[in-house]
C-alpha atoms as a PDB file:
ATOM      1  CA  UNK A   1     168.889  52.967  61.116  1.00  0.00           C
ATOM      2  CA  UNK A   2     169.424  52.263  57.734  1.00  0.00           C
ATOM      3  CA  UNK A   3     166.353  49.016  57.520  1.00  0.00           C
ATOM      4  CA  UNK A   4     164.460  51.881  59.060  1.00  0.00           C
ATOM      5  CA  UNK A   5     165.059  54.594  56.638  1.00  0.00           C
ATOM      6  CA  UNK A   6     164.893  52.016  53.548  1.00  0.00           C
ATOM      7  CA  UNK A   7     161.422  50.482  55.305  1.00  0.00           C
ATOM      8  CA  UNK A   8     159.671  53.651  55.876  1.00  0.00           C
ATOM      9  CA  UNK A   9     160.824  54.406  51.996  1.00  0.00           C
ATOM     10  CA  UNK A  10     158.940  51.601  51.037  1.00  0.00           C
ATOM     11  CA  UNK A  11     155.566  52.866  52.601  1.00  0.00           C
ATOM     12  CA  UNK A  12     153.554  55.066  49.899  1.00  0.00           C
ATOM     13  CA  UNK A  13     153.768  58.413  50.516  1.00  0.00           C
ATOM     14  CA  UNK A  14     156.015  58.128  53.967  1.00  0.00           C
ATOM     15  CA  UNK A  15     159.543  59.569  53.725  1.00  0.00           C
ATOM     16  CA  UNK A  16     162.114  59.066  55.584  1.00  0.00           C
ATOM     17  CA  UNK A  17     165.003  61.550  56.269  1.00  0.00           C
ATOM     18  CA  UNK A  18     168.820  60.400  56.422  1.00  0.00           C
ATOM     19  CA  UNK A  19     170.367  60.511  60.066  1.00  0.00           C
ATOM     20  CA  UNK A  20     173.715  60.107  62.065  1.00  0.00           C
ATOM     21  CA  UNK A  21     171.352  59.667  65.750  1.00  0.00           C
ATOM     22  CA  UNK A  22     169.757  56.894  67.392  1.00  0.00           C
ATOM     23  CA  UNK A  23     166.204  57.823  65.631  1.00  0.00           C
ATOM     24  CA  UNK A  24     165.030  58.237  62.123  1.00  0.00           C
ATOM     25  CA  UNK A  25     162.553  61.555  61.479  1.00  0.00           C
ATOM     26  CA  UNK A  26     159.879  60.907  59.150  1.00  0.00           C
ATOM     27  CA  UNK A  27     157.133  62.660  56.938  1.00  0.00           C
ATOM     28  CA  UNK A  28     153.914  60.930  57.526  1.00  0.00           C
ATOM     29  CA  UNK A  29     151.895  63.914  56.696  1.00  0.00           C
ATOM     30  CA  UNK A  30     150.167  62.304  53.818  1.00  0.00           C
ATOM     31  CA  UNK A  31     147.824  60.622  56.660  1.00  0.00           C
ATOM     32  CA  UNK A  32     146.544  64.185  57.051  1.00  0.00           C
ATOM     33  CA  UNK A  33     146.822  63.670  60.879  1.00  0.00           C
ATOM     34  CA  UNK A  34     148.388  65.869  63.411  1.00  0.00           C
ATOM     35  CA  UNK A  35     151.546  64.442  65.071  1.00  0.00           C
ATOM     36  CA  UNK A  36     149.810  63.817  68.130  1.00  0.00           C
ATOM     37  CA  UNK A  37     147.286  61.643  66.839  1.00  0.00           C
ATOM     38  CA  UNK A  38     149.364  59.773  65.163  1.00  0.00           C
ATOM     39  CA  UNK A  39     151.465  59.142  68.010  1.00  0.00           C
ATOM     40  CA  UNK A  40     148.457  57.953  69.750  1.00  0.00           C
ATOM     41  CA  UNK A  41     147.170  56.229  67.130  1.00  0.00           C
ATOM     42  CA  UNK A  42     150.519  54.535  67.063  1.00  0.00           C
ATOM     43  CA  UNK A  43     150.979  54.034  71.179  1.00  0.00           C
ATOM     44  CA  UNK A  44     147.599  51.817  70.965  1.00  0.00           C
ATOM     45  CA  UNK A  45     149.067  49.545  68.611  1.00  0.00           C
ATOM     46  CA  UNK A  46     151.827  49.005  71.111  1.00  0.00           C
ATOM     47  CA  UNK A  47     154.968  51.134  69.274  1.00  0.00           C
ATOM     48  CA  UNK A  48     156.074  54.725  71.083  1.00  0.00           C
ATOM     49  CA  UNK A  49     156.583  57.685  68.324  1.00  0.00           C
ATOM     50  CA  UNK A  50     157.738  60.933  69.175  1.00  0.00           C
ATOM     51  CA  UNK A  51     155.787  63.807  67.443  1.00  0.00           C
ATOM     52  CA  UNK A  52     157.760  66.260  65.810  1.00  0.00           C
ATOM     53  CA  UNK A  53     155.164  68.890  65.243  1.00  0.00           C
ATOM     54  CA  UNK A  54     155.929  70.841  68.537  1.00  0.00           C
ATOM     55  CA  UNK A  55     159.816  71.320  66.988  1.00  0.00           C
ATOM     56  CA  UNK A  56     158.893  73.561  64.278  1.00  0.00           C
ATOM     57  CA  UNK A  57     158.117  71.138  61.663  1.00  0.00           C
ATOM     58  CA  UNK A  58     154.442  70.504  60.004  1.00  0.00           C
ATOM     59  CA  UNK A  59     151.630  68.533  61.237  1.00  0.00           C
ATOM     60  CA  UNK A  60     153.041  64.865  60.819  1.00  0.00           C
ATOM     61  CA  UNK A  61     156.341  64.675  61.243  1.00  0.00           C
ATOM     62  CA  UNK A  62     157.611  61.724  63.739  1.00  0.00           C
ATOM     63  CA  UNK A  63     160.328  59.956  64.614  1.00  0.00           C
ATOM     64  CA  UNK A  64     161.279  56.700  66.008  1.00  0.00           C
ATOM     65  CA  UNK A  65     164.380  55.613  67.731  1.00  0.00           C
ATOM     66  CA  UNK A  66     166.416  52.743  66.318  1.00  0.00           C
ATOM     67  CA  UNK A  67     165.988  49.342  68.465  1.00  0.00           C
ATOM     68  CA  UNK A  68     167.222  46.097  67.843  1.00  0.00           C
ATOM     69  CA  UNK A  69     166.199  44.410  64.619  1.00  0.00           C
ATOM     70  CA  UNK A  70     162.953  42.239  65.689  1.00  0.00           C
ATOM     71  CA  UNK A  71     161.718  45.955  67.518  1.00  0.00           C
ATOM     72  CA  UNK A  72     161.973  47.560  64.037  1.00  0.00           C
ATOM     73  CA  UNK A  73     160.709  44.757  62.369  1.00  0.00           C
ATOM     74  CA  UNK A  74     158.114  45.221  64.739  1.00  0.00           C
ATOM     75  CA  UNK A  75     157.614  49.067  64.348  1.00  0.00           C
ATOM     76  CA  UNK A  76     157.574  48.755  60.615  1.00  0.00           C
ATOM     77  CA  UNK A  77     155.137  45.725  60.475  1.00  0.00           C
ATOM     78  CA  UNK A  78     152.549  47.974  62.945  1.00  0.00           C
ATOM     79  CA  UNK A  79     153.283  51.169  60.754  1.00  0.00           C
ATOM     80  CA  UNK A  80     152.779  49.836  57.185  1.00  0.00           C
ATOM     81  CA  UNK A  81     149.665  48.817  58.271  1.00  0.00           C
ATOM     82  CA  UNK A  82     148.773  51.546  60.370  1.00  0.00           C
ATOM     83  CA  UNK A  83     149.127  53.539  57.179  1.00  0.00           C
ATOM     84  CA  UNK A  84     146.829  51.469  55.421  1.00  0.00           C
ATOM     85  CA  UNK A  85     144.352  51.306  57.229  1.00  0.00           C
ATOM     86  CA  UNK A  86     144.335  55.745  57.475  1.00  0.00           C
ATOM     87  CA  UNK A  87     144.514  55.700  53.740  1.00  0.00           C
ATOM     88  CA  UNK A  88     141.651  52.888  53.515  1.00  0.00           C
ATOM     89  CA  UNK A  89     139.249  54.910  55.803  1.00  0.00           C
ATOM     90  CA  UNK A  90     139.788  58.049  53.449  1.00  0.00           C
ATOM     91  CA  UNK A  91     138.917  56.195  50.259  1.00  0.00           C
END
């Protein structure tokens, strides 16, 4: 939880939100996406994200559940770059 949290920090304009669960919630809303796409976005890069939007939060909020450490590795490896690439394309 915490690599996660520290990670996500480390990704401009992503933050991450404390937590005492199994899963991390996140701002991603700087991609200017709605949760949904950026789940789906997310699912064809082969990582599951839960969209937060439907919860009462704002367009982009997600969160991921903890895994072992090569899964976040994994998750944070496909989401840094996801990230760049969205803030590429808007350039």
């Amino acid at each position: 939880r915490n690599y996660l949290i520290q990670e996500l920090g480390k990704i401009p304009g992503i933050k991450a939100y404390p937590s005492q669960g199994n899963f991390v919630l996140f701002d991603a809303s700087v991609l200017g996406k709605k949760s949904e796409e950026i789940k789906n976005d997310i699912i064809a890069r082969g990582i599951f994200i839960r969209p937060m939007e439907g919860h009462g939060t704002r367009p982009g909020f997600m969160r991921v559940t903890v895994g072992v450490p090569e899964q976040n590795q994994k998750f944070i490896a496909i989401f840094t770059q996801y990230v760049e690439d969205v803030m590429n394309q808007k350039a």
